[in-house]
C-alpha atoms as a PDB file:
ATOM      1  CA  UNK A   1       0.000   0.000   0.000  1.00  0.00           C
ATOM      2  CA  UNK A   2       2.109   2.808  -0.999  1.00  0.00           C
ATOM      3  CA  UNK A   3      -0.638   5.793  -0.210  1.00  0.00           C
ATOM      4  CA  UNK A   4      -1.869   4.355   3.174  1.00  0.00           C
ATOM      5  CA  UNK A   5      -1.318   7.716   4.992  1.00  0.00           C
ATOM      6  CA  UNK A   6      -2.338   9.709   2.245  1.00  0.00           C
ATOM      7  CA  UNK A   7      -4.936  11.332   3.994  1.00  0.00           C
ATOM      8  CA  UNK A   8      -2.805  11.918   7.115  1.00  0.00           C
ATOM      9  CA  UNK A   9      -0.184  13.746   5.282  1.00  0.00           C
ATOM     10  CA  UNK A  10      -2.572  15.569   2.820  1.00  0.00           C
ATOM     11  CA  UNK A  11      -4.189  17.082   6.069  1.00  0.00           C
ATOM     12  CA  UNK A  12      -0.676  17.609   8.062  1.00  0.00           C
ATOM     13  CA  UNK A  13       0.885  19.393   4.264  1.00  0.00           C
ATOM     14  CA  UNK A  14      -2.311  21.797   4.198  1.00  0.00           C
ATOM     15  CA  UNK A  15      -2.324  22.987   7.865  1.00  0.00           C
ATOM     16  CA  UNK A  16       1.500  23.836   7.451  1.00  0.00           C
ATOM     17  CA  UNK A  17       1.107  25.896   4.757  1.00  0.00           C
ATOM     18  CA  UNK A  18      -1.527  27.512   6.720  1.00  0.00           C
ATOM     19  CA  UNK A  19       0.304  27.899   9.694  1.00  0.00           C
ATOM     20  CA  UNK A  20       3.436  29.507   7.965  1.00  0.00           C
ATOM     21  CA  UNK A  21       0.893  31.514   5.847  1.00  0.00           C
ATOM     22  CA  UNK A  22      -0.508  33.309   9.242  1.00  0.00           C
ATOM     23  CA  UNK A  23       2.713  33.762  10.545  1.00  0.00           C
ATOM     24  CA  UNK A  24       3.886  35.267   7.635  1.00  0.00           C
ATOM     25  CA  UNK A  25       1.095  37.791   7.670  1.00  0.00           C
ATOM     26  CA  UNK A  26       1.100  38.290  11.408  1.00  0.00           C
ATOM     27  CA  UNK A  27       5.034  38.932  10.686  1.00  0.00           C
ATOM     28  CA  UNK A  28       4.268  41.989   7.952  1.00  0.00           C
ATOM     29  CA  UNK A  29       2.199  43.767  10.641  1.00  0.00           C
ATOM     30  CA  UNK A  30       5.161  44.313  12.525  1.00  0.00           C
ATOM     31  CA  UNK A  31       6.982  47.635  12.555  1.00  0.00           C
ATOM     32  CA  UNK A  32       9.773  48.036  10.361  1.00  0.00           C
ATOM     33  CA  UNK A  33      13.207  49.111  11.328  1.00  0.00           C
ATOM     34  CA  UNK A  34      13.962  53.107  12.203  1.00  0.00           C
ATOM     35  CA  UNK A  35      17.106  53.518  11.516  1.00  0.00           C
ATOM     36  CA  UNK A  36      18.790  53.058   7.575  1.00  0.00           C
ATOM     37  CA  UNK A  37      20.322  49.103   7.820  1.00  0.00           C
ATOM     38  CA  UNK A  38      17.803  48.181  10.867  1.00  0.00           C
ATOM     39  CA  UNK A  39      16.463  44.508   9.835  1.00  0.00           C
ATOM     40  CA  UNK A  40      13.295  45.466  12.224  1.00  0.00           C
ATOM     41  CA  UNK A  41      11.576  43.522  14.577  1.00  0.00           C
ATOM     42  CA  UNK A  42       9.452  41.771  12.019  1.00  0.00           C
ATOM     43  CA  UNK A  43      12.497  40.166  10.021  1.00  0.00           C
ATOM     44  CA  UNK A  44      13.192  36.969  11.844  1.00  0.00           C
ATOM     45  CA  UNK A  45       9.467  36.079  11.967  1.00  0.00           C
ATOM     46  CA  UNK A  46       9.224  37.054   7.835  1.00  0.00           C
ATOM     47  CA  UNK A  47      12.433  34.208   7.616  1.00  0.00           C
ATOM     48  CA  UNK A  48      10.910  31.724   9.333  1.00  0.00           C
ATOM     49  CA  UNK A  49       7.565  31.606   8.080  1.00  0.00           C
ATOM     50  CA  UNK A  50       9.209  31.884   4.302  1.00  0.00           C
ATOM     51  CA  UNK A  51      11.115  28.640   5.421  1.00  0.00           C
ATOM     52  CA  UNK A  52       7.967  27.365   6.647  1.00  0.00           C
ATOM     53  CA  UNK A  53       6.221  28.153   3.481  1.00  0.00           C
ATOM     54  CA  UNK A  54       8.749  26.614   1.482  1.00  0.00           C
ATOM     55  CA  UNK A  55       9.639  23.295   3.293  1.00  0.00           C
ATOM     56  CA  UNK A  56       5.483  23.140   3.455  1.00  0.00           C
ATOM     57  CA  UNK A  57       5.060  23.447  -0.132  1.00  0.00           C
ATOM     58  CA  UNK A  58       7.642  20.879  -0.612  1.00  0.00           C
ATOM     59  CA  UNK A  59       6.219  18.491   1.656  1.00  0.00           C
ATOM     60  CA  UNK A  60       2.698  18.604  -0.177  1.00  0.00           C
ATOM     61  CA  UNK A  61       4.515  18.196  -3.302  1.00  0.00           C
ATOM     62  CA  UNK A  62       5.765  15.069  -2.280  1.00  0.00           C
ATOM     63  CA  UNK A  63       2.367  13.632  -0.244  1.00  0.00           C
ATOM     64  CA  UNK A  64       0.658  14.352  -3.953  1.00  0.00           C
ATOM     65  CA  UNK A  65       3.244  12.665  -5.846  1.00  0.00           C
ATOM     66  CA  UNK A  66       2.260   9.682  -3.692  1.00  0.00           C
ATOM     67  CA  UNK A  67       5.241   9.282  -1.337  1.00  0.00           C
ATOM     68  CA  UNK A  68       4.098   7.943   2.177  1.00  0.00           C
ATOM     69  CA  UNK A  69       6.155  10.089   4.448  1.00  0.00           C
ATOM     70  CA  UNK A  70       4.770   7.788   7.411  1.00  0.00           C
ATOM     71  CA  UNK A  71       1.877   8.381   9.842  1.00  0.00           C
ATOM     72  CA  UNK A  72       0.187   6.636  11.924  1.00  0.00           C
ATOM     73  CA  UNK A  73      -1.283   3.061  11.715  1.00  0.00           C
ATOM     74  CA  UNK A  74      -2.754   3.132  15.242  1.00  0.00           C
ATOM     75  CA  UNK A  75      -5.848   4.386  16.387  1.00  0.00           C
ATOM     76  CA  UNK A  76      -5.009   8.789  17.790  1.00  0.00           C
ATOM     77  CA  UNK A  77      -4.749   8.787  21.323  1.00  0.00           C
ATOM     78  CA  UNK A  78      -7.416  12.301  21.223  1.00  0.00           C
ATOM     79  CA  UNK A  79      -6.683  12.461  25.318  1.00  0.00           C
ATOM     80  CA  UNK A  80      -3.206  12.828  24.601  1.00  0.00           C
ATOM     81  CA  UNK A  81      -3.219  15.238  21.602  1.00  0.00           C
ATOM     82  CA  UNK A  82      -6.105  16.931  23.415  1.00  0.00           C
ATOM     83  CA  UNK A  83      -4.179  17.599  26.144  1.00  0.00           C
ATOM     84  CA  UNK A  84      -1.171  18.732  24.534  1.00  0.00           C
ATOM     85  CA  UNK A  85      -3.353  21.599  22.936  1.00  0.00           C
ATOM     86  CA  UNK A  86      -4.692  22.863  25.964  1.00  0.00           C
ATOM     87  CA  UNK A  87      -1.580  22.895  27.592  1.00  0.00           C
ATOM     88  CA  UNK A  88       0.028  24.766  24.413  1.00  0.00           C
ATOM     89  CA  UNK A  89      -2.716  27.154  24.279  1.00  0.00           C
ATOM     90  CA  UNK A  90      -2.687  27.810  28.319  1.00  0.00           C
ATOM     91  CA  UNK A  91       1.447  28.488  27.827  1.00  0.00           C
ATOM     92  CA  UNK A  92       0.779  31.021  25.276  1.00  0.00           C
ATOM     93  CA  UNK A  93      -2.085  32.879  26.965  1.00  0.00           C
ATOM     94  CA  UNK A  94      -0.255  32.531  30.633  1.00  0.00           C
ATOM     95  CA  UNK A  95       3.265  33.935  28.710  1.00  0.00           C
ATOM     96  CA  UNK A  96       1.905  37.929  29.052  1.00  0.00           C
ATOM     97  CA  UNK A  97       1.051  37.498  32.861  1.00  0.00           C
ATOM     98  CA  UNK A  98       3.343  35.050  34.052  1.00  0.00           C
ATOM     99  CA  UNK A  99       6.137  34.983  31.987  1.00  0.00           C
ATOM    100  CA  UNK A 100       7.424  33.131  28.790  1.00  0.00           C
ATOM    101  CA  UNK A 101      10.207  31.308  30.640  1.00  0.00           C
ATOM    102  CA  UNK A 102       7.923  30.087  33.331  1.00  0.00           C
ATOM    103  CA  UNK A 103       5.134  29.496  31.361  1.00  0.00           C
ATOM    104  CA  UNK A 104       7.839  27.521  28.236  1.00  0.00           C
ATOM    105  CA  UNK A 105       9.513  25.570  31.575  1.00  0.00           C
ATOM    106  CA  UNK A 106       6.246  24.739  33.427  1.00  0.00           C
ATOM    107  CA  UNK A 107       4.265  23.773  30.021  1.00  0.00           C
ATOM    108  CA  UNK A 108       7.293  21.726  29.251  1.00  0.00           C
ATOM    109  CA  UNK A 109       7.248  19.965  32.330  1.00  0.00           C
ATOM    110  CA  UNK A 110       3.769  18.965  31.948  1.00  0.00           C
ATOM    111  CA  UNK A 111       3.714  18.133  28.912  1.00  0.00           C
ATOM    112  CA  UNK A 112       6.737  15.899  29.259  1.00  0.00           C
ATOM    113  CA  UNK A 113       3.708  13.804  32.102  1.00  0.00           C
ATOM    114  CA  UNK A 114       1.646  13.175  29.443  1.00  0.00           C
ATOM    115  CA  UNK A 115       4.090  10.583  27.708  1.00  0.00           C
ATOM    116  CA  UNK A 116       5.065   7.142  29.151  1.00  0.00           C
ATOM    117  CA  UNK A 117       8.439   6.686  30.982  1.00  0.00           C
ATOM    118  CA  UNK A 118      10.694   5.768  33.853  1.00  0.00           C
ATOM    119  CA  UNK A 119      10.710   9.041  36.635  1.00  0.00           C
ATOM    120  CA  UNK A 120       8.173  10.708  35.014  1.00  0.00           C
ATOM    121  CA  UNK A 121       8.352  13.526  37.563  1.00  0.00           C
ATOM    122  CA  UNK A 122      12.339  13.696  37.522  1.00  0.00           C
ATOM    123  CA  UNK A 123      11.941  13.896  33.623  1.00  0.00           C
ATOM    124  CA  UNK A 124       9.188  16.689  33.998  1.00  0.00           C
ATOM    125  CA  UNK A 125      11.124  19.167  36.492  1.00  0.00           C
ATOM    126  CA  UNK A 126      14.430  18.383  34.670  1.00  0.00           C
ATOM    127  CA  UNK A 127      12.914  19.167  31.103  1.00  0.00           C
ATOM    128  CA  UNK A 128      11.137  22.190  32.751  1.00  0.00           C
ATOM    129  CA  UNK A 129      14.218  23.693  33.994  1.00  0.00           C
ATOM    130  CA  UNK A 130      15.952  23.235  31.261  1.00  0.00           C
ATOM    131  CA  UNK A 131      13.129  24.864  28.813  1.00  0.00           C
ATOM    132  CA  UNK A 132      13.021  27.957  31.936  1.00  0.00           C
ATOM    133  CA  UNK A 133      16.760  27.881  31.611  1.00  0.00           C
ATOM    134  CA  UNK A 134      17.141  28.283  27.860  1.00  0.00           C
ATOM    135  CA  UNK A 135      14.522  30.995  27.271  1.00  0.00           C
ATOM    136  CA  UNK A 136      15.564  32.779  30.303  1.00  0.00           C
ATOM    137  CA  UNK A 137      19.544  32.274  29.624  1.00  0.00           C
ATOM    138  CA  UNK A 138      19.302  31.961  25.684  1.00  0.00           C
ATOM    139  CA  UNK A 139      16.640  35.074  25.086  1.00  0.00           C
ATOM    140  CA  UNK A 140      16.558  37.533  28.194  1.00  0.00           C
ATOM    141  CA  UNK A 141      20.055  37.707  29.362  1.00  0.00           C
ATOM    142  CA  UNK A 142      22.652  36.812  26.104  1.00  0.00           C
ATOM    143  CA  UNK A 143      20.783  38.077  23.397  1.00  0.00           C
ATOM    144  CA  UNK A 144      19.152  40.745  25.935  1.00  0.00           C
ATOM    145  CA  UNK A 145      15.465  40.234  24.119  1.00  0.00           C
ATOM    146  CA  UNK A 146      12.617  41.395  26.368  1.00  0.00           C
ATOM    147  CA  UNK A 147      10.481  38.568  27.674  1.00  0.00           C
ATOM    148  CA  UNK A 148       6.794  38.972  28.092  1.00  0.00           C
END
């Protein structure tokens, strides 16, 4: 069966392209730069969703030339992927009140509960931590980016 996650990756492709699309036009409503050579705030998000765009397009390309790029064979766990979009969507409302490196460590941390392992709470305060520790290292002191 050489299409048997055709469907799958059809559906994956299109919300992709989507994704980056919004980004990209979320990106162009950001101010541009003041000063003559200033990139602007808005030209890292532009780059990325371009990227986006492009590996998106190349990926539908592919599902409609009938390549099976995988999926899954097993019935969805919904709880699961239910759960892992509330939590995203909590992280990103929470990140103007509480903080994004809180909000990235702690949403980390829970999410990391919702899979199967050995010391799952060992795993979840060590992956939180690390998350906190990379935004918070990474974005608000080396590069000096204000965090919400």
């Amino acid at each position: 069966m050489p299409r048997q996650h055709f469907w799958q990756n059809l559906v994956v492709a299109c919300v992709s392209l989507a994704w980056s699309g919004g980004f990209l036009f979320m990106s162009l409503a950001l101010p541009a730069g003041h000063s003559r050579g200033d990139v602007g705030p808005g030209s890292l998000p532009m780059q990325v969703s371009i990227f986006g765009l492009v590996v998106s397009a190349v990926y539908l390309v592919q599902v409609l030339r009938g390549s099976d790029l995988g999926g899954s064979s097993d019935k969805i766990d919904v709880a699961r992927v239910a759960g892992l979009l509330g939590l995203f969507v909590a992280v990103v409302l929470g990140a103007n009140w509480v903080g994004l490196a809180i909000c990235l460590g702690v949403g980390t941390g829970v999410a990391t509960l919702l899979f199967p392992g050995e010391k799952p709470l060992l795993r979840a305060v060590a992956t939180g931590f690390s998350f906190w520790l990379i935004a918070w290292g990474l974005f608000g002191k080396l590069l000096d980016l204000p965090l919400p």
